[in-house]
PDB file of N, CA and C in Angstrom:
ATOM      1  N   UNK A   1     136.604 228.035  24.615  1.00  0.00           N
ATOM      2  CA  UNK A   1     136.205 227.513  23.329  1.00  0.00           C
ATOM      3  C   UNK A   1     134.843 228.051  22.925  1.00  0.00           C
ATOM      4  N   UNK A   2     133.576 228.189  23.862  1.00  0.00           N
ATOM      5  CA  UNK A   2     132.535 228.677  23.239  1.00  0.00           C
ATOM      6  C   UNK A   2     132.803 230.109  23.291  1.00  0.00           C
ATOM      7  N   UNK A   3     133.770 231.096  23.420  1.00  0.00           N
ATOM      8  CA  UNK A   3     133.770 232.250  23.176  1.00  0.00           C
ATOM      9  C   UNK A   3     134.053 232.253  21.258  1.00  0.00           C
ATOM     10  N   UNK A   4     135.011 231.698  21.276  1.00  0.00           N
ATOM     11  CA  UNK A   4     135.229 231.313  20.135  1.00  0.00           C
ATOM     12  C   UNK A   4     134.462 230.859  19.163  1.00  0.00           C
ATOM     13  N   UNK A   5     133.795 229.812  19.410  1.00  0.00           N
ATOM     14  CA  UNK A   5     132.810 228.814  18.601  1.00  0.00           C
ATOM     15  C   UNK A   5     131.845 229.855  18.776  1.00  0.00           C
ATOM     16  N   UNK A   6     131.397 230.686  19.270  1.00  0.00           N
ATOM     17  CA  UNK A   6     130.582 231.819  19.106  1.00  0.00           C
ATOM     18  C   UNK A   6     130.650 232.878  18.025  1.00  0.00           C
ATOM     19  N   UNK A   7     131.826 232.934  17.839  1.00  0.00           N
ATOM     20  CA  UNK A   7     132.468 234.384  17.213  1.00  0.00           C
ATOM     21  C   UNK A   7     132.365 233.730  15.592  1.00  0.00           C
ATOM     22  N   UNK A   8     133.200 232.539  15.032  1.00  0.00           N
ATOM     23  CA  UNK A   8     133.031 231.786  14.273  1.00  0.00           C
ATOM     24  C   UNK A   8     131.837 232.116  13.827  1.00  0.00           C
ATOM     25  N   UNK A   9     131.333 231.219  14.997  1.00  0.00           N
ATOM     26  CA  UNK A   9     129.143 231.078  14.124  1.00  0.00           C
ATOM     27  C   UNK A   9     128.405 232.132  13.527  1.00  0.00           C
ATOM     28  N   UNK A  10     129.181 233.688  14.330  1.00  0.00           N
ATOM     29  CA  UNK A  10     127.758 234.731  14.428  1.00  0.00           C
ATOM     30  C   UNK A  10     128.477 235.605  13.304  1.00  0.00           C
ATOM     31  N   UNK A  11     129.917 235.186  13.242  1.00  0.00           N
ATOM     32  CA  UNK A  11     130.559 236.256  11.956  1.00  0.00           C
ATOM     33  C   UNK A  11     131.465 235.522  10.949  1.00  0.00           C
ATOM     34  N   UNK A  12     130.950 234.268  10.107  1.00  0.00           N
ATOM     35  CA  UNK A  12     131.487 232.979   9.392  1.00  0.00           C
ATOM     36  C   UNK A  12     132.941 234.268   8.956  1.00  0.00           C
ATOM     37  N   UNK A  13     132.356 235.495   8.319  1.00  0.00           N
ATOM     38  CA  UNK A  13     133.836 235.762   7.390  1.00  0.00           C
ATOM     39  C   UNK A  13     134.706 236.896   8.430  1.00  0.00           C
ATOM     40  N   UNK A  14     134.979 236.563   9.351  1.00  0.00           N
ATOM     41  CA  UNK A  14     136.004 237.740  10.259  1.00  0.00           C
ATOM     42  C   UNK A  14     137.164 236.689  10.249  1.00  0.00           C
ATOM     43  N   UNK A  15     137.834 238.034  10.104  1.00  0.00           N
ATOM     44  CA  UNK A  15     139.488 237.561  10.576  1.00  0.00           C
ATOM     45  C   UNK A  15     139.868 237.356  11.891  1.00  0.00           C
ATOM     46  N   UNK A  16     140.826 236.589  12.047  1.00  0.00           N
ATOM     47  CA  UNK A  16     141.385 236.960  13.662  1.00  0.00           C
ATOM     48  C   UNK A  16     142.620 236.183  13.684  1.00  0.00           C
ATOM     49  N   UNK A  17     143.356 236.934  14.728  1.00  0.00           N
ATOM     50  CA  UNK A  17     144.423 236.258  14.822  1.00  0.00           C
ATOM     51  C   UNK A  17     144.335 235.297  15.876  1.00  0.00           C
ATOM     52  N   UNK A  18     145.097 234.289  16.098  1.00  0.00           N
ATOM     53  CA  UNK A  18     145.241 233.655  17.314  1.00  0.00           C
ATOM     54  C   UNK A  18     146.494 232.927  17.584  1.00  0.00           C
ATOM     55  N   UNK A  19     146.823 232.914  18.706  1.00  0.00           N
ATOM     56  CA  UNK A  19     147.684 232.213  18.970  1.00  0.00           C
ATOM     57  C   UNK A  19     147.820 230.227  19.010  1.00  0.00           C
ATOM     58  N   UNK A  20     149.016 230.159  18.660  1.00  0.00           N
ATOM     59  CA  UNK A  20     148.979 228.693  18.337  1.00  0.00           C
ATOM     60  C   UNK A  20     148.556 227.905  19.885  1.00  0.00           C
ATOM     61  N   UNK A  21     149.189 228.061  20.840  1.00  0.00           N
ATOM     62  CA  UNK A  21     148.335 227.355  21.858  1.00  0.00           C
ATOM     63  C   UNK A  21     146.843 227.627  22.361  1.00  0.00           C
ATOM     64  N   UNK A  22     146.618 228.194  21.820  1.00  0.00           N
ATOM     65  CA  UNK A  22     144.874 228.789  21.824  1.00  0.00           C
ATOM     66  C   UNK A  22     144.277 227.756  20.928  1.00  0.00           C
ATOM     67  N   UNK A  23     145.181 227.852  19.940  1.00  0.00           N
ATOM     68  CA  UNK A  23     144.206 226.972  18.639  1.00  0.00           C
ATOM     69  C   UNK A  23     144.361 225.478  19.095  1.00  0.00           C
ATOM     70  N   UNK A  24     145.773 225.075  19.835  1.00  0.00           N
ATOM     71  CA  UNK A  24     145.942 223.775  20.017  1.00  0.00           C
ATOM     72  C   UNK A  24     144.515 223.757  20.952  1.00  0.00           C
ATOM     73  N   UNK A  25     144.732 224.185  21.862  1.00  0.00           N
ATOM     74  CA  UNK A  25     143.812 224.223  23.260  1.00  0.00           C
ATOM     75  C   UNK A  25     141.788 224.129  22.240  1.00  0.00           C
ATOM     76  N   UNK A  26     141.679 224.599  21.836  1.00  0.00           N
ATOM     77  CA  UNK A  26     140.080 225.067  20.884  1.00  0.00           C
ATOM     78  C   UNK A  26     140.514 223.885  19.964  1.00  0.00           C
ATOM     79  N   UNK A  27     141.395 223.362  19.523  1.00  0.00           N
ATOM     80  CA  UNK A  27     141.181 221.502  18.742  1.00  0.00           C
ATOM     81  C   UNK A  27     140.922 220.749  19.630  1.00  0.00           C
ATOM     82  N   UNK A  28     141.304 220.505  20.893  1.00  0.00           N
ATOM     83  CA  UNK A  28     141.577 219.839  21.706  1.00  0.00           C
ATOM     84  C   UNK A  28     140.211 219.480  22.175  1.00  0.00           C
ATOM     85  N   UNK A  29     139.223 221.233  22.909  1.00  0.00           N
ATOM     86  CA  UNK A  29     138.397 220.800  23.225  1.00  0.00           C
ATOM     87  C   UNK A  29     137.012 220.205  22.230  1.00  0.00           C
ATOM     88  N   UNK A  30     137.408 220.918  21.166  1.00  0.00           N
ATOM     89  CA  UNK A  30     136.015 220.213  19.692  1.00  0.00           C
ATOM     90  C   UNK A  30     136.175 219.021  19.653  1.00  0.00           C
ATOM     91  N   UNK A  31     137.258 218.272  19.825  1.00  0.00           N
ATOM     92  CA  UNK A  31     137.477 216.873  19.654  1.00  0.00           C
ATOM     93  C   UNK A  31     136.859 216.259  20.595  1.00  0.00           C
ATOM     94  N   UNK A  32     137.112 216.482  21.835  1.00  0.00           N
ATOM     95  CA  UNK A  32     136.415 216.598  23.171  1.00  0.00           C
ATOM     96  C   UNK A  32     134.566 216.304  23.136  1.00  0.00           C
ATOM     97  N   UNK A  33     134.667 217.590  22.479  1.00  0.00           N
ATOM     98  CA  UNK A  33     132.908 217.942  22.445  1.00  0.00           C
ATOM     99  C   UNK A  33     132.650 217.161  21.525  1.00  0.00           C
ATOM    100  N   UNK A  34     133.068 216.557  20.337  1.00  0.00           N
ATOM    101  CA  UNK A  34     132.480 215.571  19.377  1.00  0.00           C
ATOM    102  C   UNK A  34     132.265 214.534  19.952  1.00  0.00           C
ATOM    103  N   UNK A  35     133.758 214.142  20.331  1.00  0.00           N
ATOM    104  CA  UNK A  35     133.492 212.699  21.256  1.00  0.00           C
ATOM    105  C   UNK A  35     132.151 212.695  22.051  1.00  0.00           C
ATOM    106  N   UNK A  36     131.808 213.409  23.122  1.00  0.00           N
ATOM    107  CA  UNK A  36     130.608 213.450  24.106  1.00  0.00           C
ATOM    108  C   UNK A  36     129.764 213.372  23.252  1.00  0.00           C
ATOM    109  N   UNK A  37     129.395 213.935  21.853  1.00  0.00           N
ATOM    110  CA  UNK A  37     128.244 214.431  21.230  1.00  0.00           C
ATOM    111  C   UNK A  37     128.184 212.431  20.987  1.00  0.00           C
ATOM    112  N   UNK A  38     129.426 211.864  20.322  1.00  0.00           N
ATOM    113  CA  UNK A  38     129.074 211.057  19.728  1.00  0.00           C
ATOM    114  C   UNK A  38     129.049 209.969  20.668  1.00  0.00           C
ATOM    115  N   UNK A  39     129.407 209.927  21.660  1.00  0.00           N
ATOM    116  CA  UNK A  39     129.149 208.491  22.889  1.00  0.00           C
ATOM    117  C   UNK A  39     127.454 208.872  22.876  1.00  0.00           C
ATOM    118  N   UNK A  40     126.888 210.571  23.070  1.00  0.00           N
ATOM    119  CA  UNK A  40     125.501 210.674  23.279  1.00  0.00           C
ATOM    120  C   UNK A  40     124.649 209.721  22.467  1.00  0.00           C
ATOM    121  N   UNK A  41     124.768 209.703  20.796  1.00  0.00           N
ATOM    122  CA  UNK A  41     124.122 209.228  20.150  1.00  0.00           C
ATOM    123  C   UNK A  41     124.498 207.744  19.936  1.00  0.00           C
ATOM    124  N   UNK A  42     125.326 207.262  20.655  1.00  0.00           N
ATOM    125  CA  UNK A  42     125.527 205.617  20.743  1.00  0.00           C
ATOM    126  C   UNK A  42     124.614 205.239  21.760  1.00  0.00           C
ATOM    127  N   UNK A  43     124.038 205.649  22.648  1.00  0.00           N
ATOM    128  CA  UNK A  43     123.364 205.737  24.054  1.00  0.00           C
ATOM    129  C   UNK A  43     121.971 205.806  23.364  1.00  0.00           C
ATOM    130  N   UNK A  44     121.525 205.448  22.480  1.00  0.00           N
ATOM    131  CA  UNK A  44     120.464 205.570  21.751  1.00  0.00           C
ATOM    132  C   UNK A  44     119.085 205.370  22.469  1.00  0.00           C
ATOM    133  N   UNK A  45     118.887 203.736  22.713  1.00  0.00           N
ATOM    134  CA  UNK A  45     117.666 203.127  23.017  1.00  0.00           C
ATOM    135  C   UNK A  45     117.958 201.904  23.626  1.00  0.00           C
ATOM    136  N   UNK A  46     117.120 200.985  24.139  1.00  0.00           N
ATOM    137  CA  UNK A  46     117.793 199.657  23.762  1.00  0.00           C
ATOM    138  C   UNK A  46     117.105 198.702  22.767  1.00  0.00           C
ATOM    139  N   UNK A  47     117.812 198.008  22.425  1.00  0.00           N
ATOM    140  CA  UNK A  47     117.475 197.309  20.966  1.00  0.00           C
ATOM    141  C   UNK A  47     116.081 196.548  20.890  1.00  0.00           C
ATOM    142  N   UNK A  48     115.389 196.833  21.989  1.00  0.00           N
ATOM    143  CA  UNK A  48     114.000 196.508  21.942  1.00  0.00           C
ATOM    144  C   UNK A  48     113.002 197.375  21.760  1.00  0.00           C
ATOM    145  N   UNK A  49     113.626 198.682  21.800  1.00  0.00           N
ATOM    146  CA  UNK A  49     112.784 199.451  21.370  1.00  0.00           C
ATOM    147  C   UNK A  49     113.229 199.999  19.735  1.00  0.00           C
ATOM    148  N   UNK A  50     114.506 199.446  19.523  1.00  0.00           N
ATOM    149  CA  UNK A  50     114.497 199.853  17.685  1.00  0.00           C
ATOM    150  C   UNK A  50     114.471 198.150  16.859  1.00  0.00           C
ATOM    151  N   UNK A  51     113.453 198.711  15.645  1.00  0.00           N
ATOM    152  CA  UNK A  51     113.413 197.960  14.616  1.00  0.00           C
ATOM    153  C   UNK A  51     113.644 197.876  13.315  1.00  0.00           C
ATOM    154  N   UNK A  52     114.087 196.759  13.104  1.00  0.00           N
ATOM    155  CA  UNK A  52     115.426 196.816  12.000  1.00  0.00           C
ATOM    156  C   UNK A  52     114.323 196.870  10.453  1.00  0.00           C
ATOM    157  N   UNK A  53     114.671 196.958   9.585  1.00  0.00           N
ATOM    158  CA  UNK A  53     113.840 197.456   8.174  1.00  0.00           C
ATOM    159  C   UNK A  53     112.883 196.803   8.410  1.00  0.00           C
ATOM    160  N   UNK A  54     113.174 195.354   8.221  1.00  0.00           N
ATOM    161  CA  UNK A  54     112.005 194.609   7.696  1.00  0.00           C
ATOM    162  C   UNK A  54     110.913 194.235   8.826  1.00  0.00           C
ATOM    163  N   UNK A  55     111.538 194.459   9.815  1.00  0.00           N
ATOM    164  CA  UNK A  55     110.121 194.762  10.883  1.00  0.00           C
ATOM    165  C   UNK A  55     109.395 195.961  11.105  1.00  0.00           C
ATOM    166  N   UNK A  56     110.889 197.205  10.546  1.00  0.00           N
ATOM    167  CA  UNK A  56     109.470 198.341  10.173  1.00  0.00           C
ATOM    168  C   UNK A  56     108.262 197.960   8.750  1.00  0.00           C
ATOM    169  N   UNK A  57     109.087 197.367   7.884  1.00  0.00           N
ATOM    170  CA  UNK A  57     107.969 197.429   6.643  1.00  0.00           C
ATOM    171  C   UNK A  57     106.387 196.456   7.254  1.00  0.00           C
ATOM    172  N   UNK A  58     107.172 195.473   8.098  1.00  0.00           N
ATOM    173  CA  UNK A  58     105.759 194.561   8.495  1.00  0.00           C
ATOM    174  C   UNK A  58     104.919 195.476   9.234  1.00  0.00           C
ATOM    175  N   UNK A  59     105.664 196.025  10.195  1.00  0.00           N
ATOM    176  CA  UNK A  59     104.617 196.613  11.183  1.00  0.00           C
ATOM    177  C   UNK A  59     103.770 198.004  10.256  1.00  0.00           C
ATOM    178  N   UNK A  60     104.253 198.504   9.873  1.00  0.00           N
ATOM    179  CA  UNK A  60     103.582 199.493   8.687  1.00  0.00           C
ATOM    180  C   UNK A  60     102.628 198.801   7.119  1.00  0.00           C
ATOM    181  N   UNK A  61     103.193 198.074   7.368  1.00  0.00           N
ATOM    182  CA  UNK A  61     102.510 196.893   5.837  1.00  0.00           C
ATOM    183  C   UNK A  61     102.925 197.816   4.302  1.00  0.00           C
ATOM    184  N   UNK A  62     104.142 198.410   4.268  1.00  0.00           N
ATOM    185  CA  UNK A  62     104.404 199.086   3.277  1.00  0.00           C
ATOM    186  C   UNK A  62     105.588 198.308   2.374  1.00  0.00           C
ATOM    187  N   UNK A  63     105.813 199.106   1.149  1.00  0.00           N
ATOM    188  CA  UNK A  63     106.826 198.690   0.400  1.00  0.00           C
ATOM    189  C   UNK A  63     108.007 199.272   0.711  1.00  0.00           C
ATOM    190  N   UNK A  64     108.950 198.561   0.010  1.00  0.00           N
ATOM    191  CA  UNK A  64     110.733 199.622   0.833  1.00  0.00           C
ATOM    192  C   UNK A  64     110.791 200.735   0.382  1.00  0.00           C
ATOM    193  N   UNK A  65     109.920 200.909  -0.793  1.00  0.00           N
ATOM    194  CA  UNK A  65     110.493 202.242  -1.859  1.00  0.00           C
ATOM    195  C   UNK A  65     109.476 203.166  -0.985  1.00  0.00           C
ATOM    196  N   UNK A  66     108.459 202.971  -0.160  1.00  0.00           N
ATOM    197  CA  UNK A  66     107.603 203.808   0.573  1.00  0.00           C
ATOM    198  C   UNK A  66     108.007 204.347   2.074  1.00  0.00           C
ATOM    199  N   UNK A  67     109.069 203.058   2.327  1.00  0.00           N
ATOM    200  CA  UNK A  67     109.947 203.634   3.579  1.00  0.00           C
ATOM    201  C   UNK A  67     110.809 204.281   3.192  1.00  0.00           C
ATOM    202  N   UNK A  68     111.377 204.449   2.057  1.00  0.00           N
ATOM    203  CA  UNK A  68     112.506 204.925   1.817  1.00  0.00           C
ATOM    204  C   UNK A  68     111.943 206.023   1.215  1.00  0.00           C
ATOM    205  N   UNK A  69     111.158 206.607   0.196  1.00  0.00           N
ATOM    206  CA  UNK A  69     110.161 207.626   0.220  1.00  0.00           C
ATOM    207  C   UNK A  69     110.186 208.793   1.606  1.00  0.00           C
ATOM    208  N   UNK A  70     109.437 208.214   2.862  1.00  0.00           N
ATOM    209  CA  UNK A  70     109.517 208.331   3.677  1.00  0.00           C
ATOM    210  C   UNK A  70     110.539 209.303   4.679  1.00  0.00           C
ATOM    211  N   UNK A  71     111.886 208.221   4.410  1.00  0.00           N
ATOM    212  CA  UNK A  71     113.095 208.651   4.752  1.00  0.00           C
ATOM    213  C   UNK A  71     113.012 210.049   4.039  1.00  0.00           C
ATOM    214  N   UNK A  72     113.325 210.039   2.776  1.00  0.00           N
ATOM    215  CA  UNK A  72     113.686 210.983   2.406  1.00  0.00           C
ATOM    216  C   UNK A  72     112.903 212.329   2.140  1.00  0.00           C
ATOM    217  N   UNK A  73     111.310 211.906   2.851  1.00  0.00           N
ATOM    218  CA  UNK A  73     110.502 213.412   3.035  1.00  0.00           C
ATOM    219  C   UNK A  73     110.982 213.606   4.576  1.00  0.00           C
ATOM    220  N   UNK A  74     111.629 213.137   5.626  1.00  0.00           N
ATOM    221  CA  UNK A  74     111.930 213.385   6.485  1.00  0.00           C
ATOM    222  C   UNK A  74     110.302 212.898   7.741  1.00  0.00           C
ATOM    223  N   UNK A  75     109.798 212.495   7.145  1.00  0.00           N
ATOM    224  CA  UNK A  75     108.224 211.493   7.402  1.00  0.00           C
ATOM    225  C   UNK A  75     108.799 210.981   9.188  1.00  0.00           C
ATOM    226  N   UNK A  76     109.798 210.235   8.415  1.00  0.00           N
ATOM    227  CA  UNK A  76     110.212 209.005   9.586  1.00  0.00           C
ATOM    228  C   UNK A  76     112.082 209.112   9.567  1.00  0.00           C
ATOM    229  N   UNK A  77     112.753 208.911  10.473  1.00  0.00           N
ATOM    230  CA  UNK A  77     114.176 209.004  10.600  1.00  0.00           C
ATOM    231  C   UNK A  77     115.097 207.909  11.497  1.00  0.00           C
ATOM    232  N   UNK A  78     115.135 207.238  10.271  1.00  0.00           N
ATOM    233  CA  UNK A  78     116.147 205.708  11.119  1.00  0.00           C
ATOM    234  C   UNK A  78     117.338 206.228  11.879  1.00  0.00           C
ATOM    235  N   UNK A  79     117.571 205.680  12.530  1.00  0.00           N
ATOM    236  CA  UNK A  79     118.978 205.532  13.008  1.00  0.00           C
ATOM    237  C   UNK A  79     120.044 204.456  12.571  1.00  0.00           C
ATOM    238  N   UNK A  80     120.935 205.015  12.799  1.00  0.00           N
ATOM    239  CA  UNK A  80     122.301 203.990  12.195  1.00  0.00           C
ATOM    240  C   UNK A  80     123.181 203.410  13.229  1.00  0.00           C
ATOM    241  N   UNK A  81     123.216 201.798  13.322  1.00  0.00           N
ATOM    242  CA  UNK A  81     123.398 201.377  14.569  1.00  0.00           C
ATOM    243  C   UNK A  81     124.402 199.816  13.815  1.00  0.00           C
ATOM    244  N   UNK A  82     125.341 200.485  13.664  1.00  0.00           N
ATOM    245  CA  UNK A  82     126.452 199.072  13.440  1.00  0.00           C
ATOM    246  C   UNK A  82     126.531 199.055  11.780  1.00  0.00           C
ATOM    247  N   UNK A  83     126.161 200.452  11.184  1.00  0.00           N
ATOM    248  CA  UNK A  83     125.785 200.036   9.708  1.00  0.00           C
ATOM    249  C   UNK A  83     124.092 199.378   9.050  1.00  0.00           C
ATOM    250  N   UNK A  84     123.739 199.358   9.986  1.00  0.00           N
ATOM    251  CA  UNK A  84     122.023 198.792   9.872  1.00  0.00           C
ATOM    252  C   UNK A  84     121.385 200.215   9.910  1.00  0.00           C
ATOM    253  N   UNK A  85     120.396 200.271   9.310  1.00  0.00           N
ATOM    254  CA  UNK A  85     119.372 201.302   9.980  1.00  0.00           C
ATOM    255  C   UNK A  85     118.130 201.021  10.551  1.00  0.00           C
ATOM    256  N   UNK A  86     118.161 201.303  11.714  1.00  0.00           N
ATOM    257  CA  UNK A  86     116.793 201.108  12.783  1.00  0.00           C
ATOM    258  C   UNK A  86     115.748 201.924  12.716  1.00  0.00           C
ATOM    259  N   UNK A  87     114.647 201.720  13.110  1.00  0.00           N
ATOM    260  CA  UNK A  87     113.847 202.878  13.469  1.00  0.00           C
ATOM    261  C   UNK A  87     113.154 202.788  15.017  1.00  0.00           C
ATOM    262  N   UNK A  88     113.076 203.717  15.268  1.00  0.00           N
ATOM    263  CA  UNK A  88     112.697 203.768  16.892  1.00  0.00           C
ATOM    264  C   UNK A  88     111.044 203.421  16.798  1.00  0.00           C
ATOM    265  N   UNK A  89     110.935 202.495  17.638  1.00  0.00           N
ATOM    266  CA  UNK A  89     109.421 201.649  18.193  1.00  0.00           C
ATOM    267  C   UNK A  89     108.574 203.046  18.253  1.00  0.00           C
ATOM    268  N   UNK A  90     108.875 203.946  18.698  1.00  0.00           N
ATOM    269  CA  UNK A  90     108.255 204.739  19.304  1.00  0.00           C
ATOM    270  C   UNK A  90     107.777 205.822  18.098  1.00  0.00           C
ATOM    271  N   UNK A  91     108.529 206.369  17.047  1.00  0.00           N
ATOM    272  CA  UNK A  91     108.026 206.761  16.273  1.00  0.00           C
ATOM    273  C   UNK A  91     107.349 206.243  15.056  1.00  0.00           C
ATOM    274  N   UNK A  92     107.086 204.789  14.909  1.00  0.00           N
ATOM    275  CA  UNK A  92     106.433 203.981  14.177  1.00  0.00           C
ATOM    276  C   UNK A  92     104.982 203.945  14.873  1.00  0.00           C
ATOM    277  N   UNK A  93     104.740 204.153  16.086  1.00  0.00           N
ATOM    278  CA  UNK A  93     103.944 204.023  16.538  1.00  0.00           C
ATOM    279  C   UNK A  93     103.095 205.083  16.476  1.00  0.00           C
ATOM    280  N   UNK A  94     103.877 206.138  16.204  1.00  0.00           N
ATOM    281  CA  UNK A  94     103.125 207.906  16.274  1.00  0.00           C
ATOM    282  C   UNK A  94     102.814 207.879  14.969  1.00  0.00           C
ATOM    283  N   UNK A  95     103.309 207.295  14.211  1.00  0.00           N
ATOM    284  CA  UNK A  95     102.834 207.523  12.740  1.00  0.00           C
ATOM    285  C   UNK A  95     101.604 206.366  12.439  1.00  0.00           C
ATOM    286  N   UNK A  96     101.392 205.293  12.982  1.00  0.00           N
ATOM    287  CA  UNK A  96     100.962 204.778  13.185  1.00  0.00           C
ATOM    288  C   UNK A  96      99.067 204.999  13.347  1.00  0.00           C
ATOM    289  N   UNK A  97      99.348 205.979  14.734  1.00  0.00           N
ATOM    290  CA  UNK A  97      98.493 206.547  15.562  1.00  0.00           C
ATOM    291  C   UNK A  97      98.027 207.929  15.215  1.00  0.00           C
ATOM    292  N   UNK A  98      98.703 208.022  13.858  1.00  0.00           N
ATOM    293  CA  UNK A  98      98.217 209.504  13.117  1.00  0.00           C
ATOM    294  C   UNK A  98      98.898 210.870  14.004  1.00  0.00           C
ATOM    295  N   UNK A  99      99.860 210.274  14.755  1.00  0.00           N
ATOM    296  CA  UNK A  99     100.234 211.648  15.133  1.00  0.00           C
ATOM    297  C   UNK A  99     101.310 212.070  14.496  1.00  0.00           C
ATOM    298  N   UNK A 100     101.808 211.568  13.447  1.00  0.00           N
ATOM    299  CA  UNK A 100     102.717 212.460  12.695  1.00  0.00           C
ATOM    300  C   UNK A 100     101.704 212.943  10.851  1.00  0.00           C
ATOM    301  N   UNK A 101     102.399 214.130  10.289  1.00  0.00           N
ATOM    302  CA  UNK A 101     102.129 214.131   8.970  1.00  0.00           C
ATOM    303  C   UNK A 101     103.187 214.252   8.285  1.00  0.00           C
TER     304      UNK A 101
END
């Protein structure tokens, strides 16, 4: 599969032929590799180290439209955890502490 997923990446417009159990086999394993990717990012933190909006806005003393501002300069980056968005303790704290711009 990463011979493949190689060839894909480095030449988006080439042709190729392939055979159908090749292709079954290369679905099989992307599905595979998503899954792992996505159990990875469920494995997040534990919920004591993420905080849910309104304890980021307290701990920052800001308005929502300034977190959300934020969000969308790429400043700060919640995570999405059940449909909520969190933010990690740890990067509230760097911004905090002036180590982010």
């Amino acid at each position: 599969m990463d011979n493949l997923l190689q060839i894909l990446q480095n030449t988006p417009n080439i042709s190729i032929n392939v055979r159908g159990d090749d292709l079954i086999t290369f679905g099989r394993d992307l599905i595979t590799l998503t899954q792992r990717q996505y159990q990875d990012e469920k494995k997040v933190e534990p919920s004591s180290d993420l905080l849910e909006y309104k304890e980021a806005l307290a701990l920052f003393g800001v308005s929502g439209q300034t977190l959300w501002r934020w969000r969308k300069r790429g400043y700060i980056t919640p995570i999405h955890v059940g449909g909520k968005l969190k933010y990690r303790r740890s990067d509230c704290e760097a911004i905090i502490n002036g180590e982010r711009r």
